[in-house]
Structure formats: structure tokens, C-alpha cells
PDB file of N, CA and C in Angstrom:
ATOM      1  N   UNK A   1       0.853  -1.162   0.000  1.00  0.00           N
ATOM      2  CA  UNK A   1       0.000   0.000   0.000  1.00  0.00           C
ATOM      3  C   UNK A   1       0.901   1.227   0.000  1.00  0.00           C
ATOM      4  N   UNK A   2       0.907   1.774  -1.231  1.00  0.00           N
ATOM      5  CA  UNK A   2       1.963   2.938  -1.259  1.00  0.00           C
ATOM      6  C   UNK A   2       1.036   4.118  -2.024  1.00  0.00           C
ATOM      7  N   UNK A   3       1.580   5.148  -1.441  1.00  0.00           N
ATOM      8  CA  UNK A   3       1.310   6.608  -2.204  1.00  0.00           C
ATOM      9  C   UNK A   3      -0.459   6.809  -2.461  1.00  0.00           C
ATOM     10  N   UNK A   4      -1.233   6.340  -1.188  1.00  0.00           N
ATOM     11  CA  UNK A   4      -2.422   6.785  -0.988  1.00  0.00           C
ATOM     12  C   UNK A   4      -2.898   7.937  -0.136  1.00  0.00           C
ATOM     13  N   UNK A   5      -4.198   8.295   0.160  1.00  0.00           N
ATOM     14  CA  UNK A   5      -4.474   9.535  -0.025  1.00  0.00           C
ATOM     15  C   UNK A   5      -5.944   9.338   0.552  1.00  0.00           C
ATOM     16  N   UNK A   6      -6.387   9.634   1.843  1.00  0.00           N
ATOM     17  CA  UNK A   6      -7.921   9.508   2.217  1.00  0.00           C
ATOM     18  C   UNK A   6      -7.972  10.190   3.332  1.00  0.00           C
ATOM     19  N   UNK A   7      -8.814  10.084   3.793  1.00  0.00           N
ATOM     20  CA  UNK A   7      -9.551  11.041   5.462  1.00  0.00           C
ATOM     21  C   UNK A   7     -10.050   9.771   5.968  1.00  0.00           C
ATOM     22  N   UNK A   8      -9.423   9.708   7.182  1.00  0.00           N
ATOM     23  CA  UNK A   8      -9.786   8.992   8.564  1.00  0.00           C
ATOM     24  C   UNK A   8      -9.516   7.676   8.107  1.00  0.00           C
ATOM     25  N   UNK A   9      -8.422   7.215   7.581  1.00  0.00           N
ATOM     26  CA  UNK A   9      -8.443   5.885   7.598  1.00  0.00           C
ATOM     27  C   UNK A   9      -7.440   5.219   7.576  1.00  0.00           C
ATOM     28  N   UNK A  10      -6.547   6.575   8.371  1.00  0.00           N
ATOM     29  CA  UNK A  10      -5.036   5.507   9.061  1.00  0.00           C
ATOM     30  C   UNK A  10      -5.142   4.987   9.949  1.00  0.00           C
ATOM     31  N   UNK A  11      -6.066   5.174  10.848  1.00  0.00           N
ATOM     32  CA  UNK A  11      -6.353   3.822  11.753  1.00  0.00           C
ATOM     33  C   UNK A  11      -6.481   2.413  11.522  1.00  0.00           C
ATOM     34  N   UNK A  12      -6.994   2.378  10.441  1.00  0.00           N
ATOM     35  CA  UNK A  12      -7.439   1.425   9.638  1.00  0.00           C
ATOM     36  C   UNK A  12      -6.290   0.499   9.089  1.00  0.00           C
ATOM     37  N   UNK A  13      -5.507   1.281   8.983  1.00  0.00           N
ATOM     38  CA  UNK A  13      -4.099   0.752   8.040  1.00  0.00           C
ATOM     39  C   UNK A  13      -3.646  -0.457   8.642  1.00  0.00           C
ATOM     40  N   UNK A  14      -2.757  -1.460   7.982  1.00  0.00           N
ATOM     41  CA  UNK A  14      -2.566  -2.959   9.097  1.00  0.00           C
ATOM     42  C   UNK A  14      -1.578  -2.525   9.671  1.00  0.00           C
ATOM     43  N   UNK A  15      -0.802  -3.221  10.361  1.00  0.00           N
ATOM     44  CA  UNK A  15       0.545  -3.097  10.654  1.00  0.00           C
ATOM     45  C   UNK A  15       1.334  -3.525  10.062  1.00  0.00           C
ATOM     46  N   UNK A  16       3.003  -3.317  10.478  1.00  0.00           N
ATOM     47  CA  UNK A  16       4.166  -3.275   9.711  1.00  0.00           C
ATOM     48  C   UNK A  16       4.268  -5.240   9.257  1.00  0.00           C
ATOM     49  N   UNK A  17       4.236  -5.736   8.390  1.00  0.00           N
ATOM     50  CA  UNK A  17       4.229  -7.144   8.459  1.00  0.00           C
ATOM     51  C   UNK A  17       5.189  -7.765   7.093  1.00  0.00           C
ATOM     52  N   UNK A  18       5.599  -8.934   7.253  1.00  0.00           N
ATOM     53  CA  UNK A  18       6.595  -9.266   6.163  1.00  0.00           C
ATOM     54  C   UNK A  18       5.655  -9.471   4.902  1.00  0.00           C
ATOM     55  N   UNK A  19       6.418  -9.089   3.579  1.00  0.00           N
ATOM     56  CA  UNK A  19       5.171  -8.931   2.484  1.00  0.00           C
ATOM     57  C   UNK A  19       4.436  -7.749   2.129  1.00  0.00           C
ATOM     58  N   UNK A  20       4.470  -7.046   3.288  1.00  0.00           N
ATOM     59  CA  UNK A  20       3.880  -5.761   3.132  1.00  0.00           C
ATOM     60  C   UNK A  20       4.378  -4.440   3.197  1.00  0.00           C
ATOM     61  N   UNK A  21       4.266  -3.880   2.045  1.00  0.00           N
ATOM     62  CA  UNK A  21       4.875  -2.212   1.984  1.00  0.00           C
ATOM     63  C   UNK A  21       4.414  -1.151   2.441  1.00  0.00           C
ATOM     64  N   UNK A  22       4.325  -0.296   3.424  1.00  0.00           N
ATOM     65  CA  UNK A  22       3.431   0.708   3.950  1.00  0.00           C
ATOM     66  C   UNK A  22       4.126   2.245   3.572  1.00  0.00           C
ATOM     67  N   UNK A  23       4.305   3.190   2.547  1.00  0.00           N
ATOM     68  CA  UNK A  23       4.685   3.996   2.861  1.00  0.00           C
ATOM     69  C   UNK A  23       4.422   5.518   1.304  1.00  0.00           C
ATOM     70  N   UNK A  24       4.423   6.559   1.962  1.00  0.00           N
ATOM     71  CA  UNK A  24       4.103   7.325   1.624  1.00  0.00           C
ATOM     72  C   UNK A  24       2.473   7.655   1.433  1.00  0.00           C
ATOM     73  N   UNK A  25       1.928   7.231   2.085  1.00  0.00           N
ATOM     74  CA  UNK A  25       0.053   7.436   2.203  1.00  0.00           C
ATOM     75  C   UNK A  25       0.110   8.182   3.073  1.00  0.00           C
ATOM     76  N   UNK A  26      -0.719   9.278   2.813  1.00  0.00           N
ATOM     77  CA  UNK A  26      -1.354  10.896   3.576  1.00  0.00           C
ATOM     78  C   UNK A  26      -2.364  10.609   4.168  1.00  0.00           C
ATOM     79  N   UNK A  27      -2.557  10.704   5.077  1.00  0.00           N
ATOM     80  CA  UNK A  27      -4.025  11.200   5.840  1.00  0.00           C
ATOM     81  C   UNK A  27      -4.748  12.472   5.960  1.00  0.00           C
ATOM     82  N   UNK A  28      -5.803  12.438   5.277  1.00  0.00           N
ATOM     83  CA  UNK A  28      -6.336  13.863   5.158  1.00  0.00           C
ATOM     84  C   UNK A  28      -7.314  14.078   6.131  1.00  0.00           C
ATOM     85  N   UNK A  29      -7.297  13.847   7.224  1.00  0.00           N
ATOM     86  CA  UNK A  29      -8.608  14.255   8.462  1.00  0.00           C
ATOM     87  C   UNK A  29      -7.960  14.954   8.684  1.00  0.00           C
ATOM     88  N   UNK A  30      -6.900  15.623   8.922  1.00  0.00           N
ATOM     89  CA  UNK A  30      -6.839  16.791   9.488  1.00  0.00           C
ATOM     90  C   UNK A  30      -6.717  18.143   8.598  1.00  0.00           C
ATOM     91  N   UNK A  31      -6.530  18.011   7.293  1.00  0.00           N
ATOM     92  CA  UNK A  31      -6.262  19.201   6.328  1.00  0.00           C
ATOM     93  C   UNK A  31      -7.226  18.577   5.072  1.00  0.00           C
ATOM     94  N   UNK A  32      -7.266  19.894   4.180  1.00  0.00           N
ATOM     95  CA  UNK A  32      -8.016  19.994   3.079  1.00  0.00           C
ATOM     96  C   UNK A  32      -6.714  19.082   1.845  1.00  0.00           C
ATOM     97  N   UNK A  33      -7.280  18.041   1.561  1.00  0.00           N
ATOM     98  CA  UNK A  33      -6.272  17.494   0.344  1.00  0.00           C
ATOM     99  C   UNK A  33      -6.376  17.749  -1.118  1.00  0.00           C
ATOM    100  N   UNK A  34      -7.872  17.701  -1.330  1.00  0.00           N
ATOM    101  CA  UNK A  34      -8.162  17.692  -2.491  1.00  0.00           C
ATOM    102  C   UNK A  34      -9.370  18.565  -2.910  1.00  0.00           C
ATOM    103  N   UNK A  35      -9.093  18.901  -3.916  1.00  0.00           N
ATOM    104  CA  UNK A  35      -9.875  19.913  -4.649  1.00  0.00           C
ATOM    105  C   UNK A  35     -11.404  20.504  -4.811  1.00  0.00           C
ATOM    106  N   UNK A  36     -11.562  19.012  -4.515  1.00  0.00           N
ATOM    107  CA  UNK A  36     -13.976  19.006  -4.428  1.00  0.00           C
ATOM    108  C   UNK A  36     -14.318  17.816  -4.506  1.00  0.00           C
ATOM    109  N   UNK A  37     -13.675  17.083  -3.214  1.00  0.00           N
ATOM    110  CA  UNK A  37     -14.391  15.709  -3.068  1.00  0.00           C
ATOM    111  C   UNK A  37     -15.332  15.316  -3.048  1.00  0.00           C
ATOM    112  N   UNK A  38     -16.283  16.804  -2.674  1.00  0.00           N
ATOM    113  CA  UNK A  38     -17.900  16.498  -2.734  1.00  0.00           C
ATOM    114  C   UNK A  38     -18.503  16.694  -4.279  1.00  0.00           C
ATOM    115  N   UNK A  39     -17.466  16.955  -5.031  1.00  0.00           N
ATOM    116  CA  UNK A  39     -17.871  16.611  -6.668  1.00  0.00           C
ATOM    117  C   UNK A  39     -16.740  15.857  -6.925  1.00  0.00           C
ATOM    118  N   UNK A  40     -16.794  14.756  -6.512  1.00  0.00           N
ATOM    119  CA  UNK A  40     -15.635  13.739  -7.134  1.00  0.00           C
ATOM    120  C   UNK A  40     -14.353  14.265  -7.670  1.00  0.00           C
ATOM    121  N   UNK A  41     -14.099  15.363  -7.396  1.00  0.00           N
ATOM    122  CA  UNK A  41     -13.089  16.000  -7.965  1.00  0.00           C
ATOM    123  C   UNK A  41     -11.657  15.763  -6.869  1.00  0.00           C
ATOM    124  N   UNK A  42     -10.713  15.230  -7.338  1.00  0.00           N
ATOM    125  CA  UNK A  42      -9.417  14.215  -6.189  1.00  0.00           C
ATOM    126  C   UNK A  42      -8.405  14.832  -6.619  1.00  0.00           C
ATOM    127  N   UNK A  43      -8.011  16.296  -7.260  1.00  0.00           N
ATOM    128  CA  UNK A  43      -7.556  17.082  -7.585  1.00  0.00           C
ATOM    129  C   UNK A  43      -6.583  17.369  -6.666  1.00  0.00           C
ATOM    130  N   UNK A  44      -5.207  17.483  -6.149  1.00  0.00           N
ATOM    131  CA  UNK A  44      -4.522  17.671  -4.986  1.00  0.00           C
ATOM    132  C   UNK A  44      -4.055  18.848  -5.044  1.00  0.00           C
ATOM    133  N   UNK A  45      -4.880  19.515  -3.937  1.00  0.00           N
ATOM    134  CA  UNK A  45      -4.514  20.975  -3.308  1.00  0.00           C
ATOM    135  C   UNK A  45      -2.747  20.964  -3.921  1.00  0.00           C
ATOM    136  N   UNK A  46      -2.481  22.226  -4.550  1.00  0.00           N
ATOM    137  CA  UNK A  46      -1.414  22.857  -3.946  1.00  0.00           C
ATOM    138  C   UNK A  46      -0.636  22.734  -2.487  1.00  0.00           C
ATOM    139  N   UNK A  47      -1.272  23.308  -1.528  1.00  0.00           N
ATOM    140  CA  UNK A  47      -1.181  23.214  -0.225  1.00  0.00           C
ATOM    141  C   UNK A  47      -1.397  22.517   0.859  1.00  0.00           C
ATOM    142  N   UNK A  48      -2.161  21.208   0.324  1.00  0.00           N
ATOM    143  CA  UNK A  48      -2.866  19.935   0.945  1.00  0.00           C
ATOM    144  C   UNK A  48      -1.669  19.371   1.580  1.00  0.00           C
ATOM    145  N   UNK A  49      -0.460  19.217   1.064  1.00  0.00           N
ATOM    146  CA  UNK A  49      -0.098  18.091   1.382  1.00  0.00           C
ATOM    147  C   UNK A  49       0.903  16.744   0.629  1.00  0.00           C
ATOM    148  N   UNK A  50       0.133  16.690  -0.440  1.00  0.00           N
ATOM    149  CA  UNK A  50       0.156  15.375  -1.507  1.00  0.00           C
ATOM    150  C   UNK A  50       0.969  15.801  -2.445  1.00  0.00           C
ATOM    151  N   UNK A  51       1.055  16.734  -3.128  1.00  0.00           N
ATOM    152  CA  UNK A  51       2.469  17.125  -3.622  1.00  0.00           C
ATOM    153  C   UNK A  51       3.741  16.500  -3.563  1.00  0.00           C
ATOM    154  N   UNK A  52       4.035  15.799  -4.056  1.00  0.00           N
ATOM    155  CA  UNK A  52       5.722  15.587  -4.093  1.00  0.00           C
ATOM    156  C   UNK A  52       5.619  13.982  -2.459  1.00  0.00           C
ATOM    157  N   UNK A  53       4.112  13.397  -1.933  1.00  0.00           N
ATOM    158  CA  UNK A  53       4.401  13.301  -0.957  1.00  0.00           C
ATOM    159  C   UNK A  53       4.742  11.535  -1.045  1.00  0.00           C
ATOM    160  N   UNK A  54       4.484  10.970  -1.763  1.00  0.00           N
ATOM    161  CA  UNK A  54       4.351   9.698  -2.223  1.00  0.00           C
ATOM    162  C   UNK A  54       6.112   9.259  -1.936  1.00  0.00           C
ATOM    163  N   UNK A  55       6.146   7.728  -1.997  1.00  0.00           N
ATOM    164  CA  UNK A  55       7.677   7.545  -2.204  1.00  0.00           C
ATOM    165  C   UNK A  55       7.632   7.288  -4.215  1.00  0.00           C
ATOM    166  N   UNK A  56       8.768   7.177  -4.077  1.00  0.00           N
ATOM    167  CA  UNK A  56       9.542   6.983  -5.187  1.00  0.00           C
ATOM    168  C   UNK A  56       9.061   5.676  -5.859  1.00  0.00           C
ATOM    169  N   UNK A  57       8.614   5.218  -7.134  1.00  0.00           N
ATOM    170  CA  UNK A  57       8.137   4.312  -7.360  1.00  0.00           C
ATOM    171  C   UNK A  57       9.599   3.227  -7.888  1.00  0.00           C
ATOM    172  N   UNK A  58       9.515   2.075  -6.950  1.00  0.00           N
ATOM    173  CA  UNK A  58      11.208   1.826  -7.326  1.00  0.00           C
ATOM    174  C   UNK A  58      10.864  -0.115  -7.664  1.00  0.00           C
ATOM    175  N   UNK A  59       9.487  -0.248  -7.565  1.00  0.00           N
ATOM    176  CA  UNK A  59       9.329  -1.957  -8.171  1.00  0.00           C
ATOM    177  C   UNK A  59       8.305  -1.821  -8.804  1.00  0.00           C
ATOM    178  N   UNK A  60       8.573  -2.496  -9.864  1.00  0.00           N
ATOM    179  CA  UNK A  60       7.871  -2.899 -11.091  1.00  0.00           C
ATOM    180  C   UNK A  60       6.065  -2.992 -10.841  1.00  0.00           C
ATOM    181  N   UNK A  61       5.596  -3.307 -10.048  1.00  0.00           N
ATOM    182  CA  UNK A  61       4.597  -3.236  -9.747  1.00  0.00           C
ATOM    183  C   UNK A  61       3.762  -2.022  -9.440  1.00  0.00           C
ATOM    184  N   UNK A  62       4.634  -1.182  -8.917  1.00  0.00           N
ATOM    185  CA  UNK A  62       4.103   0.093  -8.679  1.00  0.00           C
ATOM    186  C   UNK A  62       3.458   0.976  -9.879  1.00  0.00           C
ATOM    187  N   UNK A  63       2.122   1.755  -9.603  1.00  0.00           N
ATOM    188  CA  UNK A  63       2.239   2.074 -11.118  1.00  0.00           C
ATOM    189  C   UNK A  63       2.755   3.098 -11.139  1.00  0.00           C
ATOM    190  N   UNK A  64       2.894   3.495 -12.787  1.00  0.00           N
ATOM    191  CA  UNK A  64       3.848   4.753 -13.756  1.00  0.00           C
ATOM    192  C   UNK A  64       2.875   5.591 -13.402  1.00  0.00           C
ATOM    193  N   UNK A  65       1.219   5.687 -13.855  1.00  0.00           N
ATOM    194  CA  UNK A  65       0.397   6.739 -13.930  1.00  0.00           C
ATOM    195  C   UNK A  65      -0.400   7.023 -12.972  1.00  0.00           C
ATOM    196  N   UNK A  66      -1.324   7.400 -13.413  1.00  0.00           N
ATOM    197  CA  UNK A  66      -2.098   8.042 -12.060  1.00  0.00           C
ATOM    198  C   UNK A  66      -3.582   7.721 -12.816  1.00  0.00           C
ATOM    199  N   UNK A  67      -4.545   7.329 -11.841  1.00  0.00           N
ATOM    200  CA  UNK A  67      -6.363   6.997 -11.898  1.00  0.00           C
ATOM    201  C   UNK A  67      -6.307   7.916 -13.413  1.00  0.00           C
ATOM    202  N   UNK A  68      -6.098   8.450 -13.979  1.00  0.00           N
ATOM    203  CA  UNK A  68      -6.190   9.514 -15.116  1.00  0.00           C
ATOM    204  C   UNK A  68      -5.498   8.971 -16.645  1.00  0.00           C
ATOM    205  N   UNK A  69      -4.560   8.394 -15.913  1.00  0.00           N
ATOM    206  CA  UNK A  69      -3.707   8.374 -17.322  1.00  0.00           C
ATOM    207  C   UNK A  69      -2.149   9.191 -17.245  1.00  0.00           C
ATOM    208  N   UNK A  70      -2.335   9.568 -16.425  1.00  0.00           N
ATOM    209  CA  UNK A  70      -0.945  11.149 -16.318  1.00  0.00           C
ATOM    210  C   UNK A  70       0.315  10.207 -15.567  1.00  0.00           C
ATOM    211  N   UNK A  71       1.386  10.344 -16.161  1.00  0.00           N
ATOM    212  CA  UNK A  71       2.599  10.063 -15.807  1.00  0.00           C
ATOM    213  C   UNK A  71       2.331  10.644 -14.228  1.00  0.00           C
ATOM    214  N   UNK A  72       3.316   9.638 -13.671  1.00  0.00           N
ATOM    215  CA  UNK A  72       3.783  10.278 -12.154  1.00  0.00           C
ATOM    216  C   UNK A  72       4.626  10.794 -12.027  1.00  0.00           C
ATOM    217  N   UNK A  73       4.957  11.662 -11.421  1.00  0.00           N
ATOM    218  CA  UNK A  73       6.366  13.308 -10.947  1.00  0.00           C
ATOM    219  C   UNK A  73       7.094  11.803  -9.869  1.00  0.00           C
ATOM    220  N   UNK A  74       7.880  12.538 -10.223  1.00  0.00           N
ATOM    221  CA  UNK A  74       9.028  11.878  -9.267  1.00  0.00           C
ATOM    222  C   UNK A  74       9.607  12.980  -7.933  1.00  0.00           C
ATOM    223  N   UNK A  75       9.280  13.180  -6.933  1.00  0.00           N
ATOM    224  CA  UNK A  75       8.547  12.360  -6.267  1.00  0.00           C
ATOM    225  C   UNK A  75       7.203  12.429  -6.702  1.00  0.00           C
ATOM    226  N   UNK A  76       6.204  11.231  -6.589  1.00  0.00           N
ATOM    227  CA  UNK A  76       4.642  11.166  -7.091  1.00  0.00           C
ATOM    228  C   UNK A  76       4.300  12.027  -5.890  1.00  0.00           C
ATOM    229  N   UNK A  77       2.573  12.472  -6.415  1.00  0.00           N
ATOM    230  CA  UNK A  77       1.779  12.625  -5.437  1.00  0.00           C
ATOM    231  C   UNK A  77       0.778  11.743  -4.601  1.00  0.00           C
ATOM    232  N   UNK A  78       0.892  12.450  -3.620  1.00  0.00           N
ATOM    233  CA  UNK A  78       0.050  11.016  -3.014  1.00  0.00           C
ATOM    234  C   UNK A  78      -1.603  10.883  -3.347  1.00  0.00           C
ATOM    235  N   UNK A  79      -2.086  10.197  -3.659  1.00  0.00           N
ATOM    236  CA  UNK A  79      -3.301   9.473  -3.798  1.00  0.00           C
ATOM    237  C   UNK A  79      -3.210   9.278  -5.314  1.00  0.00           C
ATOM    238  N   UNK A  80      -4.622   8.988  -5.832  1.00  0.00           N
ATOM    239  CA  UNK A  80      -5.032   8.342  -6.911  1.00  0.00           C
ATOM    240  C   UNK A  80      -4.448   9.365  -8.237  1.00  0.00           C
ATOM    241  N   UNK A  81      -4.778  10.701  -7.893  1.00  0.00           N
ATOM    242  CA  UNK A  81      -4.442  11.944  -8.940  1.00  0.00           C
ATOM    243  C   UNK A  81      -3.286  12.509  -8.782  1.00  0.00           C
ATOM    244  N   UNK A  82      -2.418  12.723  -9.873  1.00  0.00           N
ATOM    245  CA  UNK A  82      -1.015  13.245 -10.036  1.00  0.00           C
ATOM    246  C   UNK A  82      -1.145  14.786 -10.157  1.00  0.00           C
ATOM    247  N   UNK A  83      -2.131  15.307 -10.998  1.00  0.00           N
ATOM    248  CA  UNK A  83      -2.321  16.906 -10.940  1.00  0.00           C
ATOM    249  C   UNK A  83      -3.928  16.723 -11.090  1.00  0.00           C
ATOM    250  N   UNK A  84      -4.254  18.382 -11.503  1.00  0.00           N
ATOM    251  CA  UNK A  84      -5.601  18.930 -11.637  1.00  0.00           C
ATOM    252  C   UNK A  84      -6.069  18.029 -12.883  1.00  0.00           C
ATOM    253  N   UNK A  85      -7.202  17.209 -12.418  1.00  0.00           N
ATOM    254  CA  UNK A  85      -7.755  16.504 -13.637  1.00  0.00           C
ATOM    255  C   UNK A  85      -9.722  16.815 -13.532  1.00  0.00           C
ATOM    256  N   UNK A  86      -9.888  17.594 -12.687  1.00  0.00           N
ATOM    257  CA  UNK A  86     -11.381  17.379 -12.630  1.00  0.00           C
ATOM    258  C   UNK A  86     -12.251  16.459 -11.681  1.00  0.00           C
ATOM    259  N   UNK A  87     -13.673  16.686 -11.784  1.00  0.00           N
ATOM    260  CA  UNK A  87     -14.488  15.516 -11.243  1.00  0.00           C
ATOM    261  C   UNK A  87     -14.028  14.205 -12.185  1.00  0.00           C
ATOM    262  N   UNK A  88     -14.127  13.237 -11.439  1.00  0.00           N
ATOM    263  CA  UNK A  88     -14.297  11.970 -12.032  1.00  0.00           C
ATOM    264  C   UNK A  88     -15.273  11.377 -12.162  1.00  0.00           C
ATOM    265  N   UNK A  89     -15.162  10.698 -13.316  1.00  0.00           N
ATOM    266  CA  UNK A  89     -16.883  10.501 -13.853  1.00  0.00           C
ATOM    267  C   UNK A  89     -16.924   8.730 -13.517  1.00  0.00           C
ATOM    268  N   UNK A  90     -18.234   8.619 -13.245  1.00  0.00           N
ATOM    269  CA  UNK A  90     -18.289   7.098 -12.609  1.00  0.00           C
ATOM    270  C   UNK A  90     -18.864   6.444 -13.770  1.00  0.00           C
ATOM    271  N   UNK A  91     -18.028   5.303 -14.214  1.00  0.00           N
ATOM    272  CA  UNK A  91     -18.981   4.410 -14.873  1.00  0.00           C
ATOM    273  C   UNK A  91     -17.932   3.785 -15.824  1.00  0.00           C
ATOM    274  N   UNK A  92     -18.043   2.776 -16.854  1.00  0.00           N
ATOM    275  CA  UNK A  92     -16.895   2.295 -17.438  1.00  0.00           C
ATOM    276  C   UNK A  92     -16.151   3.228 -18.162  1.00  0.00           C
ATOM    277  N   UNK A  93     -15.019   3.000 -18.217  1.00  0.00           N
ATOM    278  CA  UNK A  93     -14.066   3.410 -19.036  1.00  0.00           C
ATOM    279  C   UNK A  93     -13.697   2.895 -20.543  1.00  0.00           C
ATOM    280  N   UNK A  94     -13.385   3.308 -21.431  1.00  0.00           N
ATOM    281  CA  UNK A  94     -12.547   3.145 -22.479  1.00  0.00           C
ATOM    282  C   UNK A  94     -11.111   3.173 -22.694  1.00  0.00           C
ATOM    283  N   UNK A  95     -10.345   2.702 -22.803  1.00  0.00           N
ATOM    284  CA  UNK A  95      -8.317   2.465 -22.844  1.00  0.00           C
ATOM    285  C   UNK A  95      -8.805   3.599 -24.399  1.00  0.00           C
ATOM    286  N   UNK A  96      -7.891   5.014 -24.248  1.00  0.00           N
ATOM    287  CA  UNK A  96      -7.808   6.081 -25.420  1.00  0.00           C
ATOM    288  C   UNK A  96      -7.415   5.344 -26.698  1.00  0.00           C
ATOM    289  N   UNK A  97      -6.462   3.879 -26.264  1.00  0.00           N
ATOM    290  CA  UNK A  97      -6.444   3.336 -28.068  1.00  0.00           C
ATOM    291  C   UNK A  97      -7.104   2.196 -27.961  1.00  0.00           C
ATOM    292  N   UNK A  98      -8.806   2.003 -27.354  1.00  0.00           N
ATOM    293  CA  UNK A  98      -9.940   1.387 -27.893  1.00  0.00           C
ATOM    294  C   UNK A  98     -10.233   2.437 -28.607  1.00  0.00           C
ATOM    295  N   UNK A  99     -10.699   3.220 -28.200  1.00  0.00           N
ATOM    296  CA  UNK A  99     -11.721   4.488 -28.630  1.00  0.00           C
ATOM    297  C   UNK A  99     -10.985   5.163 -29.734  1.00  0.00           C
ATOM    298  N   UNK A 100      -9.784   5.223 -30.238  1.00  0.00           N
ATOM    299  CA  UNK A 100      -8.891   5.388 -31.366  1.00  0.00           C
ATOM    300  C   UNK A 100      -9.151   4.490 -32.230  1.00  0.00           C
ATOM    301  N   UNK A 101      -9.676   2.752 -31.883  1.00  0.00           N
ATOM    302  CA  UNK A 101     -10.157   2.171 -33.241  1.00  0.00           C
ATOM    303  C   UNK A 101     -11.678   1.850 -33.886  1.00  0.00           C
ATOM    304  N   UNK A 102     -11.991   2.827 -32.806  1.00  0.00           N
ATOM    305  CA  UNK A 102     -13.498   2.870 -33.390  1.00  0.00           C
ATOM    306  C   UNK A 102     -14.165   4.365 -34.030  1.00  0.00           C
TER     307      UNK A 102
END
């Protein structure tokens, strides 16, 4: 669990255990993180926090992009969104080269 991003749910988090990676996830109960969560919008404040806060993505598994599509900054930001992308719209998606062959 790396380079996440929520309100009230580091309690929640497991503990330190073999197998498991814990690091660079923000907790946002105490500050404003993101942009208009109450319009799905996961946009990371300037000033939130999440900026630069993620670790370094250094195994293969980790991903390159972000919920969007957008390359990750090195250092990433923490949670799902790398910069200003908007509300997110719920419902299936299309991969940009499906929708390029139709």
C-alpha cells in the first residue's frame, strides 16, 4: 500500500508485516487534500499536502500513472491523482487506443 491519499483511515491501516509495503500514504482528516471531493473531484490541493508526498516508485509493480492516465512526478503525489484533472466521472471506461479504433 503505497502513495495513498484519504480522510480517517489511518487507523485502519494494518501493521508493519513481512510482504507488506506501507509507505508514503497521507491522511487527510486533518487538512483539506483535495480539490472538491464532494464533486468527485481528487484534484490535490497545492497546499494539501500530496504534492511531491508519495515515495519513489522503485518496483515494477508500482504504477507509472495516475487513476487519469498522467505520468507520475518523481517524487509522485500522493493518492489516486497526479495533478488537476477534474471531477471523475463514474462508470466504465474506455483504454484512449480502444476508442482510437473505433
Amino acid at each position: 500500500m503505497i502513495n495513498n491519499a484519504a480522510s480517517g483511515w489511518a487507523a485502519l491501516l494494518p501493521g508493519a508485516q513481512v510482504g507488506l509495503r506501507l509507505a508514503g500514504n497521507v491522511d487527510c482528516s486533518l487538512r483539506a487534500c483535495f480539490a472538491g471531493p464532494e464533486i468527485l473531484d481528487f484534484s490535490p490541493l497545492a497546499a494539501g499536502g500530496l504534492v511531491a508526498a508519495g515515495v519513489v516508485r522503485g518496483d515494477p509493480w508500482a504504477p507509472a500513472d495516475d487513476f487519469c492516465g498522467a505520468p507520475r512526478a518523481m517524487p509522485p503525489t500522493g493518492g489516486a491523482v497526479e495533478r488537476a484533472a477534474g471531477p471523475i466521472v463514474i462508470g466504465p471506461r474506455r483504454r484512449a487506443s480502444a476508442a482510437a479504433a473505433h
